[in-house]
PDB file of N, CA and C in Angstrom:
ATOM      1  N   UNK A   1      -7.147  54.112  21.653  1.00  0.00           N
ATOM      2  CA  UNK A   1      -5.757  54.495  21.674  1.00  0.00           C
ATOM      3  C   UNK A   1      -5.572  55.673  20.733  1.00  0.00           C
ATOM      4  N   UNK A   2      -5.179  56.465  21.020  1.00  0.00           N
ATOM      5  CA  UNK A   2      -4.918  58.418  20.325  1.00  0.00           C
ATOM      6  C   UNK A   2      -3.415  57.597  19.915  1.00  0.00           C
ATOM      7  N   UNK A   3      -2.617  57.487  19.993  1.00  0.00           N
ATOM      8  CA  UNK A   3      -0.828  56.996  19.396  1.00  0.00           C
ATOM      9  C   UNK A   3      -1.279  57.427  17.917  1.00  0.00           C
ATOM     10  N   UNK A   4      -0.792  57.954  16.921  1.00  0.00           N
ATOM     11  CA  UNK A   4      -0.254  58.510  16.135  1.00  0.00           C
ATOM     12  C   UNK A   4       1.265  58.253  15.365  1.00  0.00           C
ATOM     13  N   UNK A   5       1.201  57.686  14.856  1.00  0.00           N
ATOM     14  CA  UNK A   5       2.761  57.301  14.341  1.00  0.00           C
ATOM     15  C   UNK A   5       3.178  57.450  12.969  1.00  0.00           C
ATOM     16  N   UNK A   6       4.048  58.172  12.668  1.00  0.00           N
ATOM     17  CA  UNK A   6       4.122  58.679  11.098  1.00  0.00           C
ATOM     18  C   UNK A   6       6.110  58.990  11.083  1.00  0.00           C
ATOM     19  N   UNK A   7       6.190  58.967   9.794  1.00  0.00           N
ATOM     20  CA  UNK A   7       7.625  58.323   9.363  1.00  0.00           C
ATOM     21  C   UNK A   7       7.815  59.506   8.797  1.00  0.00           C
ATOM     22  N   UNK A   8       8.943  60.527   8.264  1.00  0.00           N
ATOM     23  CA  UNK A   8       9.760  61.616   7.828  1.00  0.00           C
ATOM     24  C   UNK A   8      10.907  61.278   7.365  1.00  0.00           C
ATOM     25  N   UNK A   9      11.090  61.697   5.974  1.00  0.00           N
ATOM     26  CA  UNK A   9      12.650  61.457   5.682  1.00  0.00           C
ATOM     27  C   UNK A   9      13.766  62.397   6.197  1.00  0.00           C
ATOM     28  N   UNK A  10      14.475  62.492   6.829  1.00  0.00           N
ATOM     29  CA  UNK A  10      15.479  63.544   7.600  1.00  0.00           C
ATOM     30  C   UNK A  10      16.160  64.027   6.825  1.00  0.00           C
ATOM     31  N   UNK A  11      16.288  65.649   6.581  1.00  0.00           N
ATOM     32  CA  UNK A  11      16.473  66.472   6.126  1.00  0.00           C
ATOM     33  C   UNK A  11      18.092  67.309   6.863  1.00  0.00           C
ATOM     34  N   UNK A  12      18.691  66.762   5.951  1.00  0.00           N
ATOM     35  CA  UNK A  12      20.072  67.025   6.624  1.00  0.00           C
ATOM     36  C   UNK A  12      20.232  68.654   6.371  1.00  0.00           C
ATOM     37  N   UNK A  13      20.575  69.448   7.696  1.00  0.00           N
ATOM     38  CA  UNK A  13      20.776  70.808   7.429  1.00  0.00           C
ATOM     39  C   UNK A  13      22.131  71.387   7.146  1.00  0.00           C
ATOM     40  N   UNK A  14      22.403  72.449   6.025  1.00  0.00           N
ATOM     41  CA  UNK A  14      23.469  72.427   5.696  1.00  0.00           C
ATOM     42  C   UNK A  14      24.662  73.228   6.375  1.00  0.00           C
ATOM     43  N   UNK A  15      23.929  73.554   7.267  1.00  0.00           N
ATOM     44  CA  UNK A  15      25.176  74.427   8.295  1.00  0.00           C
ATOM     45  C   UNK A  15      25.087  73.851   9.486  1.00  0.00           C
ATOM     46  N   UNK A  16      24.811  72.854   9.616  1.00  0.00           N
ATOM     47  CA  UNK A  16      24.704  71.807  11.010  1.00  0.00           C
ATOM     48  C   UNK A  16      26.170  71.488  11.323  1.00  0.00           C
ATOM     49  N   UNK A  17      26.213  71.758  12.864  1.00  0.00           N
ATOM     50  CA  UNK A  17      27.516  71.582  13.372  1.00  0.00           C
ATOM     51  C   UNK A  17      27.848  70.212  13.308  1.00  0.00           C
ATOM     52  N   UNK A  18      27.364  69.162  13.670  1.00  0.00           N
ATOM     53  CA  UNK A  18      27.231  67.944  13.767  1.00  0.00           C
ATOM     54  C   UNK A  18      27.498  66.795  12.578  1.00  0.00           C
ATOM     55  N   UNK A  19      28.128  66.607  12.277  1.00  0.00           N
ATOM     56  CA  UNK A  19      27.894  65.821  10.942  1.00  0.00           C
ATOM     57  C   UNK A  19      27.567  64.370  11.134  1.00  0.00           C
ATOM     58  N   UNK A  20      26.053  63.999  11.246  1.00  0.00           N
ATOM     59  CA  UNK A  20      26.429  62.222  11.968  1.00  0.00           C
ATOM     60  C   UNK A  20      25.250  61.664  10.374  1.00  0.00           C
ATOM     61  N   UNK A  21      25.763  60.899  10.403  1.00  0.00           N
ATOM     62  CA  UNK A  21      25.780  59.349   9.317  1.00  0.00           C
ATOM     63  C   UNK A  21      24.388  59.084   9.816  1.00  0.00           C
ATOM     64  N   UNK A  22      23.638  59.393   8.507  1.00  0.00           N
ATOM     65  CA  UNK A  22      22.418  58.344   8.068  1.00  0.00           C
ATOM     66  C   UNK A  22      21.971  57.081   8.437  1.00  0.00           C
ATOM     67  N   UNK A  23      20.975  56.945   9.647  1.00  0.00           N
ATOM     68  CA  UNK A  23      20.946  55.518   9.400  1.00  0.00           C
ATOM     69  C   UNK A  23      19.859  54.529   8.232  1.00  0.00           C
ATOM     70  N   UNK A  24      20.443  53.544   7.774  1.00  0.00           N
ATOM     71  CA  UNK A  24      20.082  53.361   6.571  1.00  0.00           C
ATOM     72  C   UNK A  24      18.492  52.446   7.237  1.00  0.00           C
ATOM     73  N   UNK A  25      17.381  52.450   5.461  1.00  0.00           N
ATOM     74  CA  UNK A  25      16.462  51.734   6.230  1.00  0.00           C
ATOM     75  C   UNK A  25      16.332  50.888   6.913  1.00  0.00           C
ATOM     76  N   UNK A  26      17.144  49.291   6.356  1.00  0.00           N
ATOM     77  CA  UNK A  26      17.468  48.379   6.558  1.00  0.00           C
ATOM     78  C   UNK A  26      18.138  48.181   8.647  1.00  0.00           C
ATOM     79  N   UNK A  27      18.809  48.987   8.827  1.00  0.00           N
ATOM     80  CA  UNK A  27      19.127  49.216  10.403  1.00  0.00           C
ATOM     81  C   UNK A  27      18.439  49.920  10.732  1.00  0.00           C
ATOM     82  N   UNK A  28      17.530  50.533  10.474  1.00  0.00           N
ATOM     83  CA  UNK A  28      16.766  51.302  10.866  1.00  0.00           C
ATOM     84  C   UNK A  28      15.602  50.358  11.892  1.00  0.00           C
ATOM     85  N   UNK A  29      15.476  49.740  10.332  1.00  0.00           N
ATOM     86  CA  UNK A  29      14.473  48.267  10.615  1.00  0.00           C
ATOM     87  C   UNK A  29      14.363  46.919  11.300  1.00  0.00           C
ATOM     88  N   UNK A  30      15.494  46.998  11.489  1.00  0.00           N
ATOM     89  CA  UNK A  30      16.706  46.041  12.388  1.00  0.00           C
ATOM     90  C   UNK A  30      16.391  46.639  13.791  1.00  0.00           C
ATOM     91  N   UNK A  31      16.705  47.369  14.009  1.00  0.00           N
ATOM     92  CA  UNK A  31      16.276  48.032  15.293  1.00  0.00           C
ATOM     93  C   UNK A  31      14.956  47.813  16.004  1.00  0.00           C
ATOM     94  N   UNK A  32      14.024  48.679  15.044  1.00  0.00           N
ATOM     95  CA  UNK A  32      12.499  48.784  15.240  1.00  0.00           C
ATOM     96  C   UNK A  32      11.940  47.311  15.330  1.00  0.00           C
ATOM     97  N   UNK A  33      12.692  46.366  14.757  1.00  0.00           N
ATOM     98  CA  UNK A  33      12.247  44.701  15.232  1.00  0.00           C
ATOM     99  C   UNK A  33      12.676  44.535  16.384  1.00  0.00           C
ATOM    100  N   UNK A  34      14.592  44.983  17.355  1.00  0.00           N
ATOM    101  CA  UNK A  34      14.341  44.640  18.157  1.00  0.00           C
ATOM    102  C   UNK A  34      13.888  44.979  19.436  1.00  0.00           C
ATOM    103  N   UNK A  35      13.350  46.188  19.531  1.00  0.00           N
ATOM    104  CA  UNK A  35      12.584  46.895  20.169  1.00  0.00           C
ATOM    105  C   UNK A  35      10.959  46.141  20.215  1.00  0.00           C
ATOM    106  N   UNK A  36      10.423  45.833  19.361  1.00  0.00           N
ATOM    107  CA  UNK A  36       9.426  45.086  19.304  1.00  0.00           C
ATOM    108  C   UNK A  36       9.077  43.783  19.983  1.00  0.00           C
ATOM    109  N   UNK A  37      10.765  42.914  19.495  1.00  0.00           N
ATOM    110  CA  UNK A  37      10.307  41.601  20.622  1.00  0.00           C
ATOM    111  C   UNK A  37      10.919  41.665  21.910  1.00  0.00           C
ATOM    112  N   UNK A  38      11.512  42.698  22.334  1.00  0.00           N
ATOM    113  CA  UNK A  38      11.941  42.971  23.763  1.00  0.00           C
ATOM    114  C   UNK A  38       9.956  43.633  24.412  1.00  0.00           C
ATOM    115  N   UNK A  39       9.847  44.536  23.642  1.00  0.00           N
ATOM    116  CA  UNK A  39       7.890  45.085  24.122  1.00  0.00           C
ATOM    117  C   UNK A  39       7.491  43.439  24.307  1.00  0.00           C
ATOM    118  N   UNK A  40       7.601  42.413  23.398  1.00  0.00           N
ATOM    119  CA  UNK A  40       6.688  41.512  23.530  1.00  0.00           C
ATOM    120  C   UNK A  40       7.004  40.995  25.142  1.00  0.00           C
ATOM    121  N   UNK A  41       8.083  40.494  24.582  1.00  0.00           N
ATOM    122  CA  UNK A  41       8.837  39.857  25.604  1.00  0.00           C
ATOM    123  C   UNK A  41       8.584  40.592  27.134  1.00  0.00           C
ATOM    124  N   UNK A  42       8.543  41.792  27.474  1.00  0.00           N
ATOM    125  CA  UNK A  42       8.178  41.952  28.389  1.00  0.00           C
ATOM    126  C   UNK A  42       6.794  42.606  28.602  1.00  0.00           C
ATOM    127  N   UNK A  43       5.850  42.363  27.582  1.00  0.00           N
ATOM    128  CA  UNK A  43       4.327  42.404  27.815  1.00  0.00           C
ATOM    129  C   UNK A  43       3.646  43.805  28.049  1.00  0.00           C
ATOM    130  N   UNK A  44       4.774  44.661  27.006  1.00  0.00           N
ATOM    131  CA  UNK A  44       4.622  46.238  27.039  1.00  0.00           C
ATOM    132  C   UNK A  44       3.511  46.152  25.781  1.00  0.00           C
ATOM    133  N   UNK A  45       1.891  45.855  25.931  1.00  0.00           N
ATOM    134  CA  UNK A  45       0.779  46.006  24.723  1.00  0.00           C
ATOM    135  C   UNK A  45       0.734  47.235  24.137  1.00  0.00           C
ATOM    136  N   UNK A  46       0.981  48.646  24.537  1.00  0.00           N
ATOM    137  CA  UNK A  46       0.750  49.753  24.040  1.00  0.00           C
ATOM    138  C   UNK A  46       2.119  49.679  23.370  1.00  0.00           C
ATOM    139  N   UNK A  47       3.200  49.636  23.610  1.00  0.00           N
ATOM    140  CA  UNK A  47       4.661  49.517  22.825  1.00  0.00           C
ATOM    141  C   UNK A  47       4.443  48.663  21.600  1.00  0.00           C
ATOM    142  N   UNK A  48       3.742  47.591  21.766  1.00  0.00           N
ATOM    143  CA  UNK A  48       3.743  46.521  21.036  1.00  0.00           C
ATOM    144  C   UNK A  48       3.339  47.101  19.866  1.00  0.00           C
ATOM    145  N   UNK A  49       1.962  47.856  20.066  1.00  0.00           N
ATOM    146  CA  UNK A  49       1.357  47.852  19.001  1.00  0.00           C
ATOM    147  C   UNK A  49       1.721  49.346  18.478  1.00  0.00           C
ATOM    148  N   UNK A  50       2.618  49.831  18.906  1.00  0.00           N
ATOM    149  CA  UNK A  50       2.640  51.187  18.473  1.00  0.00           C
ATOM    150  C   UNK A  50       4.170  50.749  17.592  1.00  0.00           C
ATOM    151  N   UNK A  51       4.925  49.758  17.934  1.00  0.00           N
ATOM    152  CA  UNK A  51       6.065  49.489  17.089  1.00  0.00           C
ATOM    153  C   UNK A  51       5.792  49.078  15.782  1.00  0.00           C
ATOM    154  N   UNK A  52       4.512  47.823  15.976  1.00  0.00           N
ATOM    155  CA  UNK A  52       3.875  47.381  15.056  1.00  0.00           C
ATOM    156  C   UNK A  52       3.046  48.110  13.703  1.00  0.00           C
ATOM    157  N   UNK A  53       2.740  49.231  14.369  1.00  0.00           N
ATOM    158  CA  UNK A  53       2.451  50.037  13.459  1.00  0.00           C
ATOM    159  C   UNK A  53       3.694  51.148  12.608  1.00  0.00           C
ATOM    160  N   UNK A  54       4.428  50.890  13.427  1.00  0.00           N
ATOM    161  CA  UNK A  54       5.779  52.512  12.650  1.00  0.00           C
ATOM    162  C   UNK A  54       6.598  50.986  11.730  1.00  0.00           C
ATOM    163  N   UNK A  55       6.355  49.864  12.070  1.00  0.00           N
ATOM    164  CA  UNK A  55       7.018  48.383  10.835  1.00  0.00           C
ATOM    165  C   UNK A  55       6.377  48.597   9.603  1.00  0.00           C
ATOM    166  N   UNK A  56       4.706  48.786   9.776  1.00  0.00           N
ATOM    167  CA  UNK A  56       3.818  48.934   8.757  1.00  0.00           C
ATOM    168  C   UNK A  56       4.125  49.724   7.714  1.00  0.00           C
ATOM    169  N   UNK A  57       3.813  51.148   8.660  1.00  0.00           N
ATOM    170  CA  UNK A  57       4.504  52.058   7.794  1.00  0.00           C
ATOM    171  C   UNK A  57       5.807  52.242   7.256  1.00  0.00           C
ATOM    172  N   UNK A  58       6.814  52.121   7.691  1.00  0.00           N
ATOM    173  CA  UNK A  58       8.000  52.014   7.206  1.00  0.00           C
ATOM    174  C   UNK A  58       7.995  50.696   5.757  1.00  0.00           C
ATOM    175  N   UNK A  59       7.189  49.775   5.862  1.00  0.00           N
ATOM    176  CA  UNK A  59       7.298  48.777   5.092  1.00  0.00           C
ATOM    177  C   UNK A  59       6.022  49.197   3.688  1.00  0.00           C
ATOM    178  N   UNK A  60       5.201  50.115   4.238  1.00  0.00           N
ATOM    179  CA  UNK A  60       4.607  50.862   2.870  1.00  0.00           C
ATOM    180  C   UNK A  60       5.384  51.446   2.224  1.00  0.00           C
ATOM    181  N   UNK A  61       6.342  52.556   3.067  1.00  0.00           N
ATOM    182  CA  UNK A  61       6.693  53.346   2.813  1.00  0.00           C
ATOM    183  C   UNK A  61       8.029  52.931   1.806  1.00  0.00           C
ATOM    184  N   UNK A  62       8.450  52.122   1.573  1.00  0.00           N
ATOM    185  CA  UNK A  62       8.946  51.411   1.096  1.00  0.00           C
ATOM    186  C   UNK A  62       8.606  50.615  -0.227  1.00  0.00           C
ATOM    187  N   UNK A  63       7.507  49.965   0.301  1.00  0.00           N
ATOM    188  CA  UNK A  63       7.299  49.539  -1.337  1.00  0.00           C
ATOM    189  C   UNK A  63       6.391  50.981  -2.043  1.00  0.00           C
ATOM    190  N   UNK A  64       6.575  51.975  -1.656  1.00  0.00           N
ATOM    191  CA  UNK A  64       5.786  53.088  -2.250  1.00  0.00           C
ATOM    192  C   UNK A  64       6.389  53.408  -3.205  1.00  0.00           C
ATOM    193  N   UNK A  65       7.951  53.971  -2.659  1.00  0.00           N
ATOM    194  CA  UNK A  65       9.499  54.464  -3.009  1.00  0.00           C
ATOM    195  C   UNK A  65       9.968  53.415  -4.096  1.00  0.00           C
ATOM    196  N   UNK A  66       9.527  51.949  -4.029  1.00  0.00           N
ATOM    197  CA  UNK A  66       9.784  51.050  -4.736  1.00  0.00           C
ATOM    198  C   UNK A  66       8.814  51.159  -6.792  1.00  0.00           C
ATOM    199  N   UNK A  67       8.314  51.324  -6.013  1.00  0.00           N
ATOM    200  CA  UNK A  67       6.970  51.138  -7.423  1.00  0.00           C
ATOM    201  C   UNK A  67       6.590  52.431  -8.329  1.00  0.00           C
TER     202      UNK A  67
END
């Protein structure tokens, strides 16, 4: 499997027409779980494990920021 999955903190630009709201890690993470047991649930293995891995990272990435 080539999948590649890597996390970026978003870089709000300052003349951006758009002004939309941060989503925080926590919903971020909320999400990316339920995307995960809907993959399970419908037996998407390449989804599975590619969600499984951006949880990982997000959850390093985290206690990184933490410590």
């Amino acid at each position: 499997m080539n999948n590649v999955v890597s996390l970026r903190r978003l870089k709000p630009e300052s003349d951006s027409l758009i002004e939309a709201p941060l989503m925080s890690q926590k919903m971020f993470r909320t999400a990316l779980v339920r995307m995960l047991n809907h993959a399970r649930q419908q037996g998407l293995t390449d989804t599975t494990l590619t969600l499984d891995l951006t949880l990982t990272a997000l959850d390093a990435d985290y206690d990184r920021r933490r410590s």
